[in-house]
Protein backbone atom coordinates (compact mmCIF):
# COMPACT_ATOMS: atom_id res chain seq x y z
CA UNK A 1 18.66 2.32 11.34
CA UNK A 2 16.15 0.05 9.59
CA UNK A 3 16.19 2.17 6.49
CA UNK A 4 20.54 2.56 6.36
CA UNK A 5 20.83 -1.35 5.54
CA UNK A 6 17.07 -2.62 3.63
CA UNK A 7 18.76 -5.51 2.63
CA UNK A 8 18.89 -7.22 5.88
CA UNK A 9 15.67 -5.11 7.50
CA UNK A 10 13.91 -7.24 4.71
CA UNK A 11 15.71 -10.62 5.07
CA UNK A 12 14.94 -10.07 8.81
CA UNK A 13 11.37 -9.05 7.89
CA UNK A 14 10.75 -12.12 5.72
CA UNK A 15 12.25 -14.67 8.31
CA UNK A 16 10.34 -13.41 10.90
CA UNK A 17 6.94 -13.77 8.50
CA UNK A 18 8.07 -17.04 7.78
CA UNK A 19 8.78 -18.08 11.54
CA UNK A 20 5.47 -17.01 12.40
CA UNK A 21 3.30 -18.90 9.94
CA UNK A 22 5.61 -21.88 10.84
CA UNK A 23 4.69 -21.49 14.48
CA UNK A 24 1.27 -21.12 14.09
CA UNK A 25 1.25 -24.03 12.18
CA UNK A 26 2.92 -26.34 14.17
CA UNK A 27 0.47 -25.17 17.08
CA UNK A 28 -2.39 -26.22 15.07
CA UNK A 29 -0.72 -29.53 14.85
CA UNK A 30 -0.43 -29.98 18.05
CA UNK A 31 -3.45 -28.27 19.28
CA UNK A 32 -5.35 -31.67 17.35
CA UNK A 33 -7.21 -31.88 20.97
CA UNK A 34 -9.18 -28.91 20.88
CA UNK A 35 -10.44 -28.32 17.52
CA UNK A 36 -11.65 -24.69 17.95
CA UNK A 37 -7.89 -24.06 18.01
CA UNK A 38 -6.97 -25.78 14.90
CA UNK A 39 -8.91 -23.35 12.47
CA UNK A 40 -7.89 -20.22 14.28
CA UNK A 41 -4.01 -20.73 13.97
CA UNK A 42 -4.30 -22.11 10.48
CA UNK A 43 -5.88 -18.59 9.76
CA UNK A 44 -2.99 -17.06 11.24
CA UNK A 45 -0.30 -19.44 9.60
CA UNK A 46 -2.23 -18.49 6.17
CA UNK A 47 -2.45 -14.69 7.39
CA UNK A 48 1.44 -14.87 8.30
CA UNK A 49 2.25 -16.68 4.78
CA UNK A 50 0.59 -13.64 2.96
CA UNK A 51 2.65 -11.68 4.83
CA UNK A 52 5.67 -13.42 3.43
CA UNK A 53 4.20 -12.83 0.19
CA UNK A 54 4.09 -9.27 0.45
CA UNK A 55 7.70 -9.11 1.61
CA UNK A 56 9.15 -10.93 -1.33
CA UNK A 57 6.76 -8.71 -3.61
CA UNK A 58 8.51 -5.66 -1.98
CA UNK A 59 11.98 -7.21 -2.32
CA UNK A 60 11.30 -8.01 -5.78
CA UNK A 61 10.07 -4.84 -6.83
CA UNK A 62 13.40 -3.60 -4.85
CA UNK A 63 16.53 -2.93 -5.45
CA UNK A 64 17.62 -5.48 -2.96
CA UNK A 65 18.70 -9.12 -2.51
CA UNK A 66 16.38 -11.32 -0.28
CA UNK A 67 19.57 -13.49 0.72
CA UNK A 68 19.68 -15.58 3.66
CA UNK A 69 22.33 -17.83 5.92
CA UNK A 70 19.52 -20.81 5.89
CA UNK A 71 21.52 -24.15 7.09
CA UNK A 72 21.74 -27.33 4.66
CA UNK A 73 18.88 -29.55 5.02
């Protein structure tokens, strides 16, 4: 199914990378508290944003169009 429509697996893929660095990252601002916390989820966010990286790479390289529905700021 993923493989019929690779536009959208990788616009899903990428949003999903980028929601997960974002989350880690807002835990480490919250987690201000309890240091030991901080580092490990700003290795994730970082790990998670590399991610994204790779995705756009792919996309890029691709015969595809990294397109998203992303709101007005």
């Amino acid at each position: 199914m993923a493989l019929a429509d690779m536009d959208t697996t990788l616009v899903d893929h990428a949003h999903c990378e980028m929601k997960a660095a974002s989350s880690a990252l807002a835990l480490a601002g919250r987690a201000v508290w309890a240091p030991e916390l901080v580092r490990p989820f700003v290795a994730l966010a970082q790990e998670e944003l590399q991610h994204f990286d790779q995705v756009l790479a792919f996309a890029s390289a691709a015969p595809t169009q990294l397109e998203a529905e992303v709101p007005p700021l």
